[in-house]
Protein backbone atom coordinates (compact mmCIF):
# COMPACT_ATOMS: atom_id res chain seq x y z
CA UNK A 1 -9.73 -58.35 104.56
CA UNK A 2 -10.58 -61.58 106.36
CA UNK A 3 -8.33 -64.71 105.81
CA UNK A 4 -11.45 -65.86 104.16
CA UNK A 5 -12.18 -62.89 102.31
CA UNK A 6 -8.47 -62.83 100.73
CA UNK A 7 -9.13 -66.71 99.34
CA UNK A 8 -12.53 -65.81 97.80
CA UNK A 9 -11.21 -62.85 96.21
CA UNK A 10 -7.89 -65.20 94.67
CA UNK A 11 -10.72 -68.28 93.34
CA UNK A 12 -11.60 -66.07 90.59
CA UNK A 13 -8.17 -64.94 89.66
CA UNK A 14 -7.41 -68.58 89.64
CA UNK A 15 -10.36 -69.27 87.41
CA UNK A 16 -9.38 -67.79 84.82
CA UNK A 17 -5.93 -68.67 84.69
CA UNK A 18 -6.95 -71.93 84.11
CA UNK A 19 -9.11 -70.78 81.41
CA UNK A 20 -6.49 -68.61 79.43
CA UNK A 21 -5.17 -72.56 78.19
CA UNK A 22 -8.77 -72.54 77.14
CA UNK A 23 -9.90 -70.15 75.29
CA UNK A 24 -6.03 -69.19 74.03
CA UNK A 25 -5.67 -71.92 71.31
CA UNK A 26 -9.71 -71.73 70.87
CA UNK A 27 -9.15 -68.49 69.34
CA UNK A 28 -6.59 -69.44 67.22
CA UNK A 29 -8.83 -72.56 66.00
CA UNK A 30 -11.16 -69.87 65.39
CA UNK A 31 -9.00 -67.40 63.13
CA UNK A 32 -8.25 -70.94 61.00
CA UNK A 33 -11.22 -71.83 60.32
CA UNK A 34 -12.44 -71.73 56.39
CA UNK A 35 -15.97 -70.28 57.24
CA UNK A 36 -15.49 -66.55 56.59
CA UNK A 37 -17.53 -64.68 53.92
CA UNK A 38 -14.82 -62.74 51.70
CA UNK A 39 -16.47 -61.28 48.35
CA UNK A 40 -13.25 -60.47 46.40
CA UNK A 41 -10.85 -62.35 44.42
CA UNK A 42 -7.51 -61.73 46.43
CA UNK A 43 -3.98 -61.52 45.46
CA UNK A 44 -0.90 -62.25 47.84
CA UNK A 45 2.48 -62.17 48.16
CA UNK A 46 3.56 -65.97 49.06
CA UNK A 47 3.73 -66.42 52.68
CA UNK A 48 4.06 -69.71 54.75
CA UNK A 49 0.55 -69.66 55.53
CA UNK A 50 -0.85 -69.13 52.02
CA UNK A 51 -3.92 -71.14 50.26
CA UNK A 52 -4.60 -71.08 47.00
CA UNK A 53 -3.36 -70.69 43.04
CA UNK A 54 -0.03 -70.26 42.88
CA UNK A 55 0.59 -67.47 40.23
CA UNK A 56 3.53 -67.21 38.01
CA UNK A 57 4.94 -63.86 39.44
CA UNK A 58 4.92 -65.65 43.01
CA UNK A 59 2.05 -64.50 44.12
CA UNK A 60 -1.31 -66.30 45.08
CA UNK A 61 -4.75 -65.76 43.82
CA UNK A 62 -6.96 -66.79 46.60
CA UNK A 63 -11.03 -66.80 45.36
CA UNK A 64 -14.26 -65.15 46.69
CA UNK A 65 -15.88 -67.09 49.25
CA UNK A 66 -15.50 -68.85 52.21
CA UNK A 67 -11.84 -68.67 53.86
CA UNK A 68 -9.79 -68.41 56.88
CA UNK A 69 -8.30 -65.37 58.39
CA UNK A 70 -5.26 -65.79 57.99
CA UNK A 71 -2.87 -64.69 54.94
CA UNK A 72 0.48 -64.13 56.28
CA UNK A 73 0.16 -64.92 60.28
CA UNK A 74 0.80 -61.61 61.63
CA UNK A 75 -2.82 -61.46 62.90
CA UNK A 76 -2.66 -64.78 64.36
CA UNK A 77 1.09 -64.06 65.77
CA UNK A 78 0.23 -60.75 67.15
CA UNK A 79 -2.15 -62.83 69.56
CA UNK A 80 -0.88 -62.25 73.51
CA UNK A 81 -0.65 -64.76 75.88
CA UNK A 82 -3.90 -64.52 78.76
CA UNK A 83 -2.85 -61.70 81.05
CA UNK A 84 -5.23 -61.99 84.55
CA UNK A 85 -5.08 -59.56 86.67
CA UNK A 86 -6.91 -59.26 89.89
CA UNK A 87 -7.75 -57.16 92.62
CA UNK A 88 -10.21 -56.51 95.40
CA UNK A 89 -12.87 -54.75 92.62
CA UNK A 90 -11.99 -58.64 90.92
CA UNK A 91 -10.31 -60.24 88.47
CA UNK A 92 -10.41 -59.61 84.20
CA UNK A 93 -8.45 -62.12 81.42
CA UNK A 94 -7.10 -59.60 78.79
CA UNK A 95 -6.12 -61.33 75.17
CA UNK A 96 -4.41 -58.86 72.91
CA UNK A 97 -4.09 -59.08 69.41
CA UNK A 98 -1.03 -56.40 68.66
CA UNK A 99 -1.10 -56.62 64.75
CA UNK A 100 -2.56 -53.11 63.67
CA UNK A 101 -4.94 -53.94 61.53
CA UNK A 102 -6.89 -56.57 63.72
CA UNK A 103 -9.89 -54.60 64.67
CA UNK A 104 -10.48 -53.59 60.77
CA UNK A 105 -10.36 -57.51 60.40
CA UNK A 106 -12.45 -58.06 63.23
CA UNK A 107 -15.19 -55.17 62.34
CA UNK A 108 -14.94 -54.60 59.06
CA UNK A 109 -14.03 -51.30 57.29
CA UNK A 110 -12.14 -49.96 53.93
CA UNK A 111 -9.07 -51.46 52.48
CA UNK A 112 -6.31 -49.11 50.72
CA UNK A 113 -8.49 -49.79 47.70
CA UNK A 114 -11.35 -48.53 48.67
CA UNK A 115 -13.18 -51.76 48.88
CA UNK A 116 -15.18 -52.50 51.52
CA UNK A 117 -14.06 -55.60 53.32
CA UNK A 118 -16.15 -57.45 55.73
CA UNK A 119 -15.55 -57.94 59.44
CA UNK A 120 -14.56 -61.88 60.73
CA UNK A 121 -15.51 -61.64 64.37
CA UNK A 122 -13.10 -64.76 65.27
CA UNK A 123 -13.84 -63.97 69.26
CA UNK A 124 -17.69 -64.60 69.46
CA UNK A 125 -17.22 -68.09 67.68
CA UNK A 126 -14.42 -69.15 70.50
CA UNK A 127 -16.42 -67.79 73.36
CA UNK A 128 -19.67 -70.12 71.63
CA UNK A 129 -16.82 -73.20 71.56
CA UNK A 130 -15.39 -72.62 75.07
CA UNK A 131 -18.03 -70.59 77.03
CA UNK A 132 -16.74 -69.17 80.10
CA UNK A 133 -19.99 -69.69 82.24
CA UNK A 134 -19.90 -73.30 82.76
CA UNK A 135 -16.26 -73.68 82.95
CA UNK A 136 -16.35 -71.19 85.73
CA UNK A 137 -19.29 -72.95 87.86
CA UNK A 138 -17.04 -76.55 87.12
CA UNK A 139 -13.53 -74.56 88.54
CA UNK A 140 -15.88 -72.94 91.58
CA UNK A 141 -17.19 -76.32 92.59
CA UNK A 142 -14.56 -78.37 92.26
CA UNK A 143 -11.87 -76.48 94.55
C-alpha cells in the first residue's frame, strides 16, 4: 500500500483505541445500574457486592423488582479489557465477558430451577450512553 494508504488504514485502529476507555467503564456503569426487571424473590450467599436483607443463616434475600446485575462480581470481573485489532479488511474492538453464564444473563433463559429468568441486555444501554458514531466522526476530524 501507499504511504497514504497505510495511515488511513491505522486512523481507524486508532479510533477505537481511544474508545475502548469509553465504552469499557460505560459497560460496567451499565451492569450497576438498579433498572433491571427481575420477577423472583432471590436468595444469596453473602458476597462483597450484595444488596439487600441480610438473613440469619448469612445469606441475603434480595426482592422482585428492579435491580442491578450484579450478585457476586464474577460477571462484572469476567469483563476483558478492549482488544483492537486491525488489518487491511479494517479494524474491530472485541469486549469479552469470560464468566460462563453471561450470555444466559444477557438473553435470558432457564435457571437450575427451572425458572425462567429474564435477559439484562447491559450492552445496548452503554452503546445508547457512549455511541460510537459521533465519537468516531469527532476522532476522524480532529487528527
Amino acid at each position: 500500500l501507499p504511504i497514504y494508504g497505510e495511515a488511513l488504514l491505522a486512523k481507524p485502529a486508532a479510533i477505537l483505541e481511544a474508545y475502548g476507555p469509553v465504552i469499557g467503564p460505560e459497560l460496567k456503569t451499565q451492569l450497576q445500574a438498579v433498572k433491571y426487571p427481575w420477577p423472583y424473590k432471590t436468595s444469596r450467599k453473602v458476597s462483597r457486592y450484595m444488596k439487600g436483607e441480610r438473613l440469619k443463616d448469612g445469606r441475603v434475600l434480595i426482592k422482585a423488582g428492579p435491580r442491578d446485575i450484579v450478585d457476586t462480581g464474577k460477571l462484572e470481573d469476567s469483563q476483558s479489557a478492549p482488544n483492537v485489532t486491525a488489518s487491511e479488511a479494517g479494524a474491530s474492538l472485541k469486549i469479552v465477558w469470560e464468566a460462563p453464564y453471561s450470555g444466559a444473563v444477557l438473553r435470558g433463559g432457564t435457571n437450575k430451577g427451572g425458572a425462567k429468568t429474564p435477559g439484562r441486555d447491559w450492552i445496548t444501554p452503554a452503546l445508547a450512553a457512549q455511541p460510537f458514531a459521533p465519537f468516531f466522526k469527532k476522532q476522524w476530524q480532529s487528527g
